[in-house]
N, C-alpha and C. Protein backbone atom coordinates (compact mmCIF):
# COMPACT_ATOMS: atom_id res chain seq x y z
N UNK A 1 -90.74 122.81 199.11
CA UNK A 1 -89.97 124.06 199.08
C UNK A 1 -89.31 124.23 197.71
N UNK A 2 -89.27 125.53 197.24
CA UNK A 2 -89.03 125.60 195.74
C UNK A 2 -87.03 126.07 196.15
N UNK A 3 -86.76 125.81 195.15
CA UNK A 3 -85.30 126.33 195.38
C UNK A 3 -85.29 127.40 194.30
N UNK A 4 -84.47 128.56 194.92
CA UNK A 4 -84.67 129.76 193.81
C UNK A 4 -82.72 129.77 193.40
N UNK A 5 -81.91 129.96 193.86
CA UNK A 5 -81.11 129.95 193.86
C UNK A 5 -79.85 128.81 192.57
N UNK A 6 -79.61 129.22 191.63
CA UNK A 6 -78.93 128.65 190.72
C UNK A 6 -77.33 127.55 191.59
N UNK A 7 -77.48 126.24 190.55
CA UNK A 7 -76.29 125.66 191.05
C UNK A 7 -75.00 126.30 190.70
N UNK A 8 -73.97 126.54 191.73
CA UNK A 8 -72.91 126.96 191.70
C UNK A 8 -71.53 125.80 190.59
N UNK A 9 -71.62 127.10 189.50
CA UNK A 9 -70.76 126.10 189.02
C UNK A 9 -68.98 125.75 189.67
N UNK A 10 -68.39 124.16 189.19
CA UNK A 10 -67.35 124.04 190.04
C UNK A 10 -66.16 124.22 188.91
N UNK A 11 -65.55 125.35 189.69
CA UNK A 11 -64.17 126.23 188.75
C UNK A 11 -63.68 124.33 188.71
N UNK A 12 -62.50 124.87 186.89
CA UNK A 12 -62.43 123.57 186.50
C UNK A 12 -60.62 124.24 186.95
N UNK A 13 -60.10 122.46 187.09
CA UNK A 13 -58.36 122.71 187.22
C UNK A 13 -57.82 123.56 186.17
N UNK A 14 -56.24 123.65 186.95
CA UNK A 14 -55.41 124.59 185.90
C UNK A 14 -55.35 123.44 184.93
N UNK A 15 -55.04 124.07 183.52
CA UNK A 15 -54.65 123.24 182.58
C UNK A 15 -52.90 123.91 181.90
N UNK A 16 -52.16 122.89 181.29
CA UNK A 16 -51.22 123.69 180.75
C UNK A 16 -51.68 124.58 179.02
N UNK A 17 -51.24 124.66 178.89
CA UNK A 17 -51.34 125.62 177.06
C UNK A 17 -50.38 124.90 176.79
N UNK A 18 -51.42 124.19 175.42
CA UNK A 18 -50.40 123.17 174.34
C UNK A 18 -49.93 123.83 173.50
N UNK A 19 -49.59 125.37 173.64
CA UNK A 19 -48.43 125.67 172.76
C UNK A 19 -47.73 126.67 173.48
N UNK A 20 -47.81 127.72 174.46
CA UNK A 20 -46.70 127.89 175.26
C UNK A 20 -46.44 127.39 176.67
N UNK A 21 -46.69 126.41 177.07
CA UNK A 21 -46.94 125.82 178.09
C UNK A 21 -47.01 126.21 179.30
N UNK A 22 -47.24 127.40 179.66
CA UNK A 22 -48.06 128.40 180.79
C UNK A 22 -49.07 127.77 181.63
N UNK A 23 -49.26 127.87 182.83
CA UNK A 23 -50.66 127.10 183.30
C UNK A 23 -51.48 127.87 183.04
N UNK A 24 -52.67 127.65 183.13
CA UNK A 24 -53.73 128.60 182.91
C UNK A 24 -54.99 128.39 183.31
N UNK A 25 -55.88 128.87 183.95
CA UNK A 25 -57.37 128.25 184.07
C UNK A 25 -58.46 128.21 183.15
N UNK A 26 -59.04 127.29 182.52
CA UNK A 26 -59.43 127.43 181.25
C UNK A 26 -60.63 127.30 181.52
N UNK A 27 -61.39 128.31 180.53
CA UNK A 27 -63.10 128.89 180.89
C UNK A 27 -63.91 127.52 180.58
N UNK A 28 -63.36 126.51 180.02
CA UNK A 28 -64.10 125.23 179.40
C UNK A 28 -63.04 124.01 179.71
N UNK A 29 -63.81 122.75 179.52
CA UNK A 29 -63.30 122.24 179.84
C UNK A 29 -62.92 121.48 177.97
N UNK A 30 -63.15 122.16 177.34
CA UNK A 30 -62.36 121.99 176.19
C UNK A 30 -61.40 123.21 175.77
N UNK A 31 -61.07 123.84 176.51
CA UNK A 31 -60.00 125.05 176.28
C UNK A 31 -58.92 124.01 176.20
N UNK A 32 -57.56 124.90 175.11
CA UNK A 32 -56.48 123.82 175.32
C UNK A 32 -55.27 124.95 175.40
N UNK A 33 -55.28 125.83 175.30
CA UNK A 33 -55.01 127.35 174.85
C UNK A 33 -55.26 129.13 176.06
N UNK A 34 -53.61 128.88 176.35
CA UNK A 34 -54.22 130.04 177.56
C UNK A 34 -54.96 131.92 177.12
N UNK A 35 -54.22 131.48 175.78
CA UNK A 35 -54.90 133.25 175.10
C UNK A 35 -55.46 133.11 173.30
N UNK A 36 -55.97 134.06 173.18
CA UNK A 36 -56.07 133.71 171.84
C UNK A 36 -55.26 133.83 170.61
N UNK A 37 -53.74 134.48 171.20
CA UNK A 37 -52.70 134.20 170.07
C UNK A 37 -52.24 132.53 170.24
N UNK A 38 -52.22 132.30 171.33
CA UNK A 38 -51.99 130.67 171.70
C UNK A 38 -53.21 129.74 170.75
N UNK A 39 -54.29 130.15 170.88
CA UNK A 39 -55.51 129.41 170.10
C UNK A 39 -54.74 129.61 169.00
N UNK A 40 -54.64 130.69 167.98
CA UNK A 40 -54.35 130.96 166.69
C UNK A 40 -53.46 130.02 166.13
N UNK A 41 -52.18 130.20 167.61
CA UNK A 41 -51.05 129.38 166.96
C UNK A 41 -51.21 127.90 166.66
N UNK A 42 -52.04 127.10 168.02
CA UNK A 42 -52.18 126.22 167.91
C UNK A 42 -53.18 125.37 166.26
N UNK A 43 -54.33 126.19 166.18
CA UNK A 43 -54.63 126.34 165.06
C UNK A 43 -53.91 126.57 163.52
N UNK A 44 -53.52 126.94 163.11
CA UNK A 44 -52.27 127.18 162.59
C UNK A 44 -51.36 125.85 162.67
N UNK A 45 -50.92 125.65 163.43
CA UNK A 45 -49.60 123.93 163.70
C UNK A 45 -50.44 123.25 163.30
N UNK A 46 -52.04 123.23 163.55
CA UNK A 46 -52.82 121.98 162.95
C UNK A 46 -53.22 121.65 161.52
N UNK A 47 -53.15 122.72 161.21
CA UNK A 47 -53.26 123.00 159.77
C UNK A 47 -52.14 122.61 159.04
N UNK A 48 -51.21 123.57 159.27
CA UNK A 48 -49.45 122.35 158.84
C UNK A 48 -49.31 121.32 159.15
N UNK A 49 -49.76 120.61 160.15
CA UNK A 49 -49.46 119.23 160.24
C UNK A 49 -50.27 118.36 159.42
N UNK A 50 -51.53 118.92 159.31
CA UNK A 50 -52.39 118.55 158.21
C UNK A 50 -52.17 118.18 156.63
N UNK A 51 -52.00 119.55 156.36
CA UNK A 51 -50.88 119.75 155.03
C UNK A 51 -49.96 119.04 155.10
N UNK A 52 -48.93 118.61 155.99
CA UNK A 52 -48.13 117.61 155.86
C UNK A 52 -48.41 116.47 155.60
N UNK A 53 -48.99 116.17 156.36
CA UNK A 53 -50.25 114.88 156.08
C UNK A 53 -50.51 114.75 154.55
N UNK A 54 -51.17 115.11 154.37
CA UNK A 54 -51.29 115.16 153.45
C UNK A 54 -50.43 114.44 151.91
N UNK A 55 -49.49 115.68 152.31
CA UNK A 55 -48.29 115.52 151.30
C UNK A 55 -47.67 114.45 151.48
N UNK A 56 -47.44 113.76 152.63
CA UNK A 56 -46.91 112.31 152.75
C UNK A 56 -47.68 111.31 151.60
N UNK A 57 -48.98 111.53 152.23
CA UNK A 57 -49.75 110.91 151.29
C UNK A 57 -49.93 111.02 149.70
N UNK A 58 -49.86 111.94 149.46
CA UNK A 58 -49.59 111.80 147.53
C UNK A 58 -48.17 111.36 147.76
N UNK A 59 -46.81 111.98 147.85
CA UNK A 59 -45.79 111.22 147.78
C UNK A 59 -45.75 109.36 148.24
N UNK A 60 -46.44 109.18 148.86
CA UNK A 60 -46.71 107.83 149.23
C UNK A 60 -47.71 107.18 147.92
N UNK A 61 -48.47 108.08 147.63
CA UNK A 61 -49.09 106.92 146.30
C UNK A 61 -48.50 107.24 144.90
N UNK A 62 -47.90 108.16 144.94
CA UNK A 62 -47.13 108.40 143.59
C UNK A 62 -46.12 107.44 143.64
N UNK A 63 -45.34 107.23 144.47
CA UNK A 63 -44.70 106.07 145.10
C UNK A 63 -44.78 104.46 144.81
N UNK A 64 -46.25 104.37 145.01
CA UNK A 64 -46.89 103.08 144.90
C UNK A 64 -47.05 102.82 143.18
N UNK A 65 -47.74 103.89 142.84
CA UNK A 65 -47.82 103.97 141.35
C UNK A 65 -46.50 103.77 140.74
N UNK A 66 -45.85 104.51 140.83
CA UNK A 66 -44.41 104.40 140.16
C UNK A 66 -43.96 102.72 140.23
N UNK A 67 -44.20 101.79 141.40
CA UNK A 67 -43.65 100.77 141.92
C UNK A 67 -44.48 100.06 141.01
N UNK A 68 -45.80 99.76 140.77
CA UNK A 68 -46.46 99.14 140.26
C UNK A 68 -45.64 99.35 138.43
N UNK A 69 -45.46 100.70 137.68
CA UNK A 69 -44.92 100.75 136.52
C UNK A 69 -43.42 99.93 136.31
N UNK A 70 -42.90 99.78 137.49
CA UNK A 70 -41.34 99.82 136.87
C UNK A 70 -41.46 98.15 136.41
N UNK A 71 -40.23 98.15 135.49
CA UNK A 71 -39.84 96.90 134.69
C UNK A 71 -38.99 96.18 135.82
N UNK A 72 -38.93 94.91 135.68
CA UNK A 72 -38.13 94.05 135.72
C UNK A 72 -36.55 94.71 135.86
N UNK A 73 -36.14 94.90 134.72
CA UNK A 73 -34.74 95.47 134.78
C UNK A 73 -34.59 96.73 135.30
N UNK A 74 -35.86 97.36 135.86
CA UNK A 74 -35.51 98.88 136.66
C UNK A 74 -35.35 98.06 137.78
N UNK A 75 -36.10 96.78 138.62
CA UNK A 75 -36.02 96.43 139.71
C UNK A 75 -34.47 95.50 140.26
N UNK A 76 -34.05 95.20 138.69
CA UNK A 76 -32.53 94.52 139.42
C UNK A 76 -31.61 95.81 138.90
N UNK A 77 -31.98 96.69 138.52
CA UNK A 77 -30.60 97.72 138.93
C UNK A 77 -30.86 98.20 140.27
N UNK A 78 -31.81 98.54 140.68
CA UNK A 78 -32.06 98.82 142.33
C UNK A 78 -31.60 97.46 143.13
N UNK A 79 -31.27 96.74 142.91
CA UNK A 79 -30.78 95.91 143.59
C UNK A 79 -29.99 95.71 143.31
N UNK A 80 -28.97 95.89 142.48
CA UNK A 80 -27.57 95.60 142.20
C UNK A 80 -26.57 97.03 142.40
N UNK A 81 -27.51 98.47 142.56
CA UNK A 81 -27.07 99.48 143.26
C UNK A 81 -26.95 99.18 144.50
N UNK A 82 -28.28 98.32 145.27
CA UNK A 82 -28.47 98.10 146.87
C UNK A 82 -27.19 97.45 147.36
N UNK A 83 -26.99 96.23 146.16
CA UNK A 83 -25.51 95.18 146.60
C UNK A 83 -24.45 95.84 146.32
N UNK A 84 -24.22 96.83 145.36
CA UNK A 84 -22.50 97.44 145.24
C UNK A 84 -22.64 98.27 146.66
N UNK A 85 -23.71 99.23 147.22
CA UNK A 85 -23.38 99.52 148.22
C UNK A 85 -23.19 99.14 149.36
N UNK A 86 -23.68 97.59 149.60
CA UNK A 86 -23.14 96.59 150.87
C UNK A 86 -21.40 96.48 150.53
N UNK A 87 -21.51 95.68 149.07
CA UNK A 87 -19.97 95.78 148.85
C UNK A 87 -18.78 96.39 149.29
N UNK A 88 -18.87 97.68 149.07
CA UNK A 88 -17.96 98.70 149.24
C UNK A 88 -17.63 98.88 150.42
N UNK A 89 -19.26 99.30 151.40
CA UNK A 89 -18.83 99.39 152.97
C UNK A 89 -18.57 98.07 153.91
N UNK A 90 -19.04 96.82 152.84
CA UNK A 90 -18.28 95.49 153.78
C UNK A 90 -16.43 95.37 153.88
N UNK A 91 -16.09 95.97 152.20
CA UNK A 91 -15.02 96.13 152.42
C UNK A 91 -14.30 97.46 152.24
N UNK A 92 -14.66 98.54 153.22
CA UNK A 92 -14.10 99.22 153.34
C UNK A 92 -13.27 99.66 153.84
N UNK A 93 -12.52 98.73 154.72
CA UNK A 93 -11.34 98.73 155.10
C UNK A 93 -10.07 97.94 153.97
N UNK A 94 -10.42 97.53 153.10
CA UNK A 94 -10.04 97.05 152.32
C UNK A 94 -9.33 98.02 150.46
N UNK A 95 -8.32 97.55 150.59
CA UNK A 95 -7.51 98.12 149.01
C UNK A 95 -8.26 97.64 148.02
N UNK A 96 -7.96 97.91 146.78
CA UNK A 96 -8.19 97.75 145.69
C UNK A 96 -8.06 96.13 145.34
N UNK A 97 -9.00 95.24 145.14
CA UNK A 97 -9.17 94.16 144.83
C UNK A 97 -8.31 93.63 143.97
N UNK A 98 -7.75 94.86 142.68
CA UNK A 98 -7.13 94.30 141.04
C UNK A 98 -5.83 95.01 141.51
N UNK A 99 -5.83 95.61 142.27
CA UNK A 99 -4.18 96.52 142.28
C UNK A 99 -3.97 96.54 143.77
N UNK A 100 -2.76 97.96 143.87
CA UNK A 100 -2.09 97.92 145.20
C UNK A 100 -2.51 99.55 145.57
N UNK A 101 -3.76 99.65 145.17
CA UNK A 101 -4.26 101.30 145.31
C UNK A 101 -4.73 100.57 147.13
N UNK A 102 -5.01 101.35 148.23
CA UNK A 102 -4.63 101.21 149.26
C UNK A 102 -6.23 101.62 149.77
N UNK A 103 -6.98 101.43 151.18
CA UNK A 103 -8.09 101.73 151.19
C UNK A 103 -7.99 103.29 151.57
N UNK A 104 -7.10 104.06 151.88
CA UNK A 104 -7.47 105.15 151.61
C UNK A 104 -6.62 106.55 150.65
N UNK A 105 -7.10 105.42 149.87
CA UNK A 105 -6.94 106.31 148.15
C UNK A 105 -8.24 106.86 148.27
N UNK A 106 -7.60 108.27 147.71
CA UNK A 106 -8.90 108.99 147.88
C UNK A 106 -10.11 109.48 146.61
N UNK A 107 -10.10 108.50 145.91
CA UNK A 107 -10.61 108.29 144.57
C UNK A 107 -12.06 107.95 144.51
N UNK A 108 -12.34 107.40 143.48
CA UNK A 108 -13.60 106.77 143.76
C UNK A 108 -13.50 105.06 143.51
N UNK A 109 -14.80 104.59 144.73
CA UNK A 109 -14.16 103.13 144.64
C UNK A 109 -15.55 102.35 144.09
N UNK A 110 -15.01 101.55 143.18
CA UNK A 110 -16.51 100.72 142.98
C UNK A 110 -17.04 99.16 143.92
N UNK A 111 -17.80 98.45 143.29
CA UNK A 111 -17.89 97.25 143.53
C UNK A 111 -17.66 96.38 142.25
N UNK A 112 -16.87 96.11 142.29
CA UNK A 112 -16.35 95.15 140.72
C UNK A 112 -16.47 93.82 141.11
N UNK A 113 -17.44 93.20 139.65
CA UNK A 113 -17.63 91.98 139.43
C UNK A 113 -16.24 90.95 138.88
N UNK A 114 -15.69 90.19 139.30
CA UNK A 114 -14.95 89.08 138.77
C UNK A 114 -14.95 88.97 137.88
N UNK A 115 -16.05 88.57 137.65
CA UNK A 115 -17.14 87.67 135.84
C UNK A 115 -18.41 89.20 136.03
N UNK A 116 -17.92 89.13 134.45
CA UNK A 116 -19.40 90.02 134.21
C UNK A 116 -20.52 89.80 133.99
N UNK A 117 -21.51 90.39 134.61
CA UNK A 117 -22.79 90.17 134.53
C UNK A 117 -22.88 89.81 132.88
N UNK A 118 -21.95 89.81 131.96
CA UNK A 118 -22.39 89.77 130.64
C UNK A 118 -22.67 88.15 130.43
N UNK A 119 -21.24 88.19 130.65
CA UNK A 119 -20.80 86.58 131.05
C UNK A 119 -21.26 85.46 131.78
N UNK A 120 -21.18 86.27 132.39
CA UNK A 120 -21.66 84.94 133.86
C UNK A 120 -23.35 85.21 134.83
N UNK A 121 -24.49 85.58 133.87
CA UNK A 121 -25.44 86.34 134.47
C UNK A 121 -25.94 85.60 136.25
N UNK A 122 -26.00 84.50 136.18
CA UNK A 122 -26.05 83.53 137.17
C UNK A 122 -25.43 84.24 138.31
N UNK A 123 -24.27 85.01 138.20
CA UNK A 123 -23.42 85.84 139.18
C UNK A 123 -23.43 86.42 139.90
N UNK A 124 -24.34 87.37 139.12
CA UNK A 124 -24.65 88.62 139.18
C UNK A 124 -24.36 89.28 140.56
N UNK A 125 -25.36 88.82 141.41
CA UNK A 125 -25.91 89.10 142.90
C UNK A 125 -24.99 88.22 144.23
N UNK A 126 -23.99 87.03 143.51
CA UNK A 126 -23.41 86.46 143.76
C UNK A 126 -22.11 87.15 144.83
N UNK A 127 -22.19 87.25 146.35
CA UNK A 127 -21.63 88.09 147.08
C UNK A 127 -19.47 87.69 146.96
N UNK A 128 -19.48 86.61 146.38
CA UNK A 128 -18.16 86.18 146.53
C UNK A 128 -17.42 86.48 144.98
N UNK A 129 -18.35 87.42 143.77
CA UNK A 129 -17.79 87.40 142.87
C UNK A 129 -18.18 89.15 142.64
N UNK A 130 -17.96 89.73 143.66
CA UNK A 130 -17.95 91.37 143.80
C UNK A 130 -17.15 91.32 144.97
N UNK A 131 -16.53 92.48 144.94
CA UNK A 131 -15.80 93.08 145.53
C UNK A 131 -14.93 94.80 145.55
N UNK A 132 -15.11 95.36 146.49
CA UNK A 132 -13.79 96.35 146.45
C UNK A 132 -13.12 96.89 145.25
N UNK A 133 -13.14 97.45 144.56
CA UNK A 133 -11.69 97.90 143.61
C UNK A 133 -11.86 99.73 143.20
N UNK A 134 -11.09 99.94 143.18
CA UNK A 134 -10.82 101.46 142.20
C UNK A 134 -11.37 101.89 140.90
N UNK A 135 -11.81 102.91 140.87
CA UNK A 135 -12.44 103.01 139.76
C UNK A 135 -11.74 102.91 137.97
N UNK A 136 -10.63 102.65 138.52
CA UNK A 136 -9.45 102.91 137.42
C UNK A 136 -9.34 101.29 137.18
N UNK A 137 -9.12 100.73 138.11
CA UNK A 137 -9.40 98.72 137.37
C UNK A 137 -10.90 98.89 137.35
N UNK A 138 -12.10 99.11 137.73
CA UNK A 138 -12.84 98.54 137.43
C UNK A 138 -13.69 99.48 135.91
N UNK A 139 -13.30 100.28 135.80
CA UNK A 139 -13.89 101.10 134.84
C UNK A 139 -12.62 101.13 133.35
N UNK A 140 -11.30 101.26 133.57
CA UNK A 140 -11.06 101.39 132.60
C UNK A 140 -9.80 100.09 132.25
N UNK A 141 -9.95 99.28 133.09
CA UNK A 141 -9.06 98.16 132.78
C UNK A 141 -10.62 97.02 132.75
N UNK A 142 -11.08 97.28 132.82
CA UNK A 142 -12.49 96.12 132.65
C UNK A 142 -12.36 95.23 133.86
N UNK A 143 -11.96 95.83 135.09
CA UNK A 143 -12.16 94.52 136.39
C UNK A 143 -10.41 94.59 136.58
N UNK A 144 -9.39 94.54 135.71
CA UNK A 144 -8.25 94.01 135.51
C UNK A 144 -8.38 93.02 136.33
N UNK A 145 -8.42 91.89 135.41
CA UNK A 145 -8.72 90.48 135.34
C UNK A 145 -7.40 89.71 136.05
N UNK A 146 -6.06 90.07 135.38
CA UNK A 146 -5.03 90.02 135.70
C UNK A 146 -4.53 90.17 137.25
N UNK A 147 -4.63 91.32 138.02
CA UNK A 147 -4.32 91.72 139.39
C UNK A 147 -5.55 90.89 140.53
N UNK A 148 -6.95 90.85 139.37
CA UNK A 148 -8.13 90.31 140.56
C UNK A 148 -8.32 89.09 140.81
N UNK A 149 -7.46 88.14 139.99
CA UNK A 149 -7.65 86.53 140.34
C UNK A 149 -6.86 86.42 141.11
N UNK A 150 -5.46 86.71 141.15
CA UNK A 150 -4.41 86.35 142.33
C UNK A 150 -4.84 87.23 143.74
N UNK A 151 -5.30 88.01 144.01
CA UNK A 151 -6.16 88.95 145.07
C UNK A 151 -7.15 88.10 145.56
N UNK A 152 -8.17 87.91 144.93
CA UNK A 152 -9.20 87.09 145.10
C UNK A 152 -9.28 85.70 145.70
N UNK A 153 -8.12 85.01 144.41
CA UNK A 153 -7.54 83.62 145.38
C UNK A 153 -7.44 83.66 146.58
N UNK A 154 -6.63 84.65 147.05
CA UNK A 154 -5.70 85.23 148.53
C UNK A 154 -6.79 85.41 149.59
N UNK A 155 -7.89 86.12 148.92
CA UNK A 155 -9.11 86.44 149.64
C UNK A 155 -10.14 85.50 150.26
N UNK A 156 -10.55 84.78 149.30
CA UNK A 156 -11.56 83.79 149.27
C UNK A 156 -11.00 82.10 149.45
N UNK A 157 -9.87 82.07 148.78
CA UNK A 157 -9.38 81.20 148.66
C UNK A 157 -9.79 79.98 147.17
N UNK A 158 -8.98 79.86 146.23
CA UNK A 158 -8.66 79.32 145.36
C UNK A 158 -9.45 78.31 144.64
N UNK A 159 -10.02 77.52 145.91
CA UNK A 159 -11.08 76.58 144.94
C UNK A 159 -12.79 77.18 144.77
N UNK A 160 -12.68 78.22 145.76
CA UNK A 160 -14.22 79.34 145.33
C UNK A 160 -14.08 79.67 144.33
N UNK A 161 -12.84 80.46 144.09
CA UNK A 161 -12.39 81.07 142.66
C UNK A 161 -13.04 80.26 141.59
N UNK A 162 -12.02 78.91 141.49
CA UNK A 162 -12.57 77.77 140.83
C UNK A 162 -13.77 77.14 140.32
N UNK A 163 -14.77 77.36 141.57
CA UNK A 163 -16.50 77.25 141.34
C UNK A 163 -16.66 78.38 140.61
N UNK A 164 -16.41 79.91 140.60
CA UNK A 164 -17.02 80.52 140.18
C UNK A 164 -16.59 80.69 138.71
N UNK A 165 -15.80 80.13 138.10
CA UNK A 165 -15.01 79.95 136.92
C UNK A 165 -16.02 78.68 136.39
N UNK A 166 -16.25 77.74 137.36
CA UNK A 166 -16.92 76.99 136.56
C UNK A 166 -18.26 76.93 136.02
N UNK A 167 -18.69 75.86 135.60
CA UNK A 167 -20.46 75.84 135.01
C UNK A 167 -21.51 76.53 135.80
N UNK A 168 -21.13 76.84 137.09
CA UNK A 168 -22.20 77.59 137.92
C UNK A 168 -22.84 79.26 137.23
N UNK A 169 -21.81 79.83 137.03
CA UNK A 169 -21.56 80.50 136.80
C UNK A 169 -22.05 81.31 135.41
N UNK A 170 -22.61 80.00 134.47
CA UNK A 170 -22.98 80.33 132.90
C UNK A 170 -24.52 79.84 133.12
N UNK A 171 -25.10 79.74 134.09
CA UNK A 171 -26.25 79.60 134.50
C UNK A 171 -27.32 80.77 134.29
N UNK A 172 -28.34 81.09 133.91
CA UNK A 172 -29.16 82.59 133.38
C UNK A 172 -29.46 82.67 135.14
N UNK A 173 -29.91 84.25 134.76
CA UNK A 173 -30.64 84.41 136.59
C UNK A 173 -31.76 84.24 136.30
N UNK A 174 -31.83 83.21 137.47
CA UNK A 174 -33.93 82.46 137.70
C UNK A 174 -34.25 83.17 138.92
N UNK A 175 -34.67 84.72 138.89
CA UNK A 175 -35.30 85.16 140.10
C UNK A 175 -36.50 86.14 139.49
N UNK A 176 -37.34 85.92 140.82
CA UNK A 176 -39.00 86.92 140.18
C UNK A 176 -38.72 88.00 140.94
N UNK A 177 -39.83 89.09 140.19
CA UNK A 177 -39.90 90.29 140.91
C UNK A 177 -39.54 90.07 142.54
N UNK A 178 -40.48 89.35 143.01
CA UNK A 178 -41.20 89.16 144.04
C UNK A 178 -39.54 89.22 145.19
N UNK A 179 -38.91 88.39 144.42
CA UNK A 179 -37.85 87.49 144.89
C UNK A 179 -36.47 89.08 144.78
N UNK A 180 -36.86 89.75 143.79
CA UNK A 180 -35.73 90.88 143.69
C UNK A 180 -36.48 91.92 144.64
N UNK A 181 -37.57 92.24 144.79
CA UNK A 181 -38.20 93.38 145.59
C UNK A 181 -37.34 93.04 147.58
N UNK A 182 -37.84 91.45 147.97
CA UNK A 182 -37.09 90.80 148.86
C UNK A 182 -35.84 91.38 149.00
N UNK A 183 -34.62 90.96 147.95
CA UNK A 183 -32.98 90.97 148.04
C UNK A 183 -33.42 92.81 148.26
N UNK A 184 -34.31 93.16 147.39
CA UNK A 184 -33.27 94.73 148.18
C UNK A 184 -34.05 95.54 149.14
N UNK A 185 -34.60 94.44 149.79
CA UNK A 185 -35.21 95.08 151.04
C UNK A 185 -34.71 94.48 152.22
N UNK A 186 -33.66 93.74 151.79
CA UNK A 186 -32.46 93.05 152.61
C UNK A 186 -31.18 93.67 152.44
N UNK A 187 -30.73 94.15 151.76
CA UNK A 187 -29.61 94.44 151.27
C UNK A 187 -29.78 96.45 151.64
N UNK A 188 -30.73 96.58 151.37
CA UNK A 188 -30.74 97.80 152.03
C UNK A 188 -30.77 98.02 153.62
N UNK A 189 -31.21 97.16 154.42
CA UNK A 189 -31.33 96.74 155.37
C UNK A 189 -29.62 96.48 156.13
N UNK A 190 -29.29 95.90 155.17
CA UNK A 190 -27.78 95.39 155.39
C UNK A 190 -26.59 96.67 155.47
N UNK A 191 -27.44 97.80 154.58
CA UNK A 191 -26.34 98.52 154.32
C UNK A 191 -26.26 99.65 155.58
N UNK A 192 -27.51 100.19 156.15
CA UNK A 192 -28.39 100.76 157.24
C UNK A 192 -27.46 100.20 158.36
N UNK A 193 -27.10 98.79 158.62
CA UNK A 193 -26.51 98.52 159.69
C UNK A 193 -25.08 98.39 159.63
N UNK A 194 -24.69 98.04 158.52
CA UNK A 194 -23.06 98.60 158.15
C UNK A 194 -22.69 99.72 158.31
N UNK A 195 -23.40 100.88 157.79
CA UNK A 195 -22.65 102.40 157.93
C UNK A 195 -23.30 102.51 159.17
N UNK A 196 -24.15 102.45 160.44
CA UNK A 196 -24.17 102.23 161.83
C UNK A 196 -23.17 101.96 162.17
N UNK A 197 -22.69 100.48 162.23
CA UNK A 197 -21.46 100.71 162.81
C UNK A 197 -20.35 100.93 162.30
N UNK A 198 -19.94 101.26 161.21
CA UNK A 198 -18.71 102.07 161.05
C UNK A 198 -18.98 103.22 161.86
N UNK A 199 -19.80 103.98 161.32
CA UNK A 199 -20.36 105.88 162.25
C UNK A 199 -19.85 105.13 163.52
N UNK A 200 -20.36 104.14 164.32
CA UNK A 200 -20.37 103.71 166.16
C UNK A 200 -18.48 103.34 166.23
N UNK A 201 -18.35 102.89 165.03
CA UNK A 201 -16.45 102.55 165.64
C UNK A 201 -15.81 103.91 165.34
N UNK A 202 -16.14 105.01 164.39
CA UNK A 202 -15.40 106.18 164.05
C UNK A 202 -15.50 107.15 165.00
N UNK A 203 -16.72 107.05 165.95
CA UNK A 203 -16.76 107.89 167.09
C UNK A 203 -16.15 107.33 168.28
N UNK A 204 -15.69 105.94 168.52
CA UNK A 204 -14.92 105.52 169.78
C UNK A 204 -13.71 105.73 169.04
N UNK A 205 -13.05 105.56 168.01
CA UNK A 205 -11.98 105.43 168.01
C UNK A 205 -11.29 106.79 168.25
């Protein structure tokens, strides 16, 4: 027996529309789209997201490139920017290291070295010989040397002071790229979870 009669096709489920989310019954079972301004749009978002795409990607290898050019000394000022900004927000509840300026002077505050990186390069990165201060000791009194040892003593306590006064201290810095790329991918890391929770204690309090 011949069959004349065509197979009945089986209507497919509702689907939603991935861009106004309407149900809809869709003529295919690759429809994603209940009309064709919905197709358009969706078309369209794919294209921008594309383009975005994209653009991540050159910014991501211009990125890489740039990383591959920089010097040595571009890579420890990024890390000694990364550490004054742990500095500041470790002690930001904290006054002026060299004076009696108060923590909320409303100025600008640095991270001031003890011993200067001139001096004491060994230091540098050295978390117990930075600290807290005002921009007025640390910029135009040079640290004020005077107000930051008796502070510091008080702080750290007297025979740290002492180490860092001593031969440690006149030591050159022995660190590689490798080893500075590390510190400020820690230290940035560090700083990410410091201003967290300050933001988490400023909203309970």
């Amino acid at each position: 027996m011949i069959r004349t009669s065509l197979p009945v096709k089986k209507a497919l489920k509702p689907k939603r529309c991935r861009h106004c989310g309407n149900s809809f019954t869709p003529i295919s079972s690759m429809s994603r789209a209940c009309s064709v301004p919905c197709a358009i749009a969706l078309t369209e978002t794919a294209k921008a997201k594309q383009a975005a795409k994209v653009k991540r990607q050159e910014k991501r290898s211009i990125r890489e490139a740039l990383e591959k050019t920089k010097t040595r000394g571009a890579h420890l000022k990024e890390l000694q920017d990364a550490v004054n900004a742990y500095v500041r927000l470790r002690d930001a509840k904290d006054g002026c290291i060299s004076c009696d300026r108060p923590a909320t002077w409303q100025g600008q505050w640095h991270a001031s070295h003890f011993l200067s990186v001139g001096s004491h390069p060994g230091l540098r990165f050295n978390l117990l010989n930075i600290h807290k201060a005002c921009s007025i000791c640390n910029k135009w009194k040079s640290g004020n040397y005077a107000g930051y040892k008796p502070k510091l003593e008080k702080k750290i306590g007297a025979d740290q002071v002492a180490w860092l006064e001593g031969p440690a201290g006149n030591e050159p810095l022995k660190i590689t790229v490798a080893e500075i790329k590390e510190m400020k991918a820690l230290f940035r890391a560090k700083v990410r979870e410091l201003k967290k929770a300050l933001e988490e204690e400023m909203e309970a309090a």
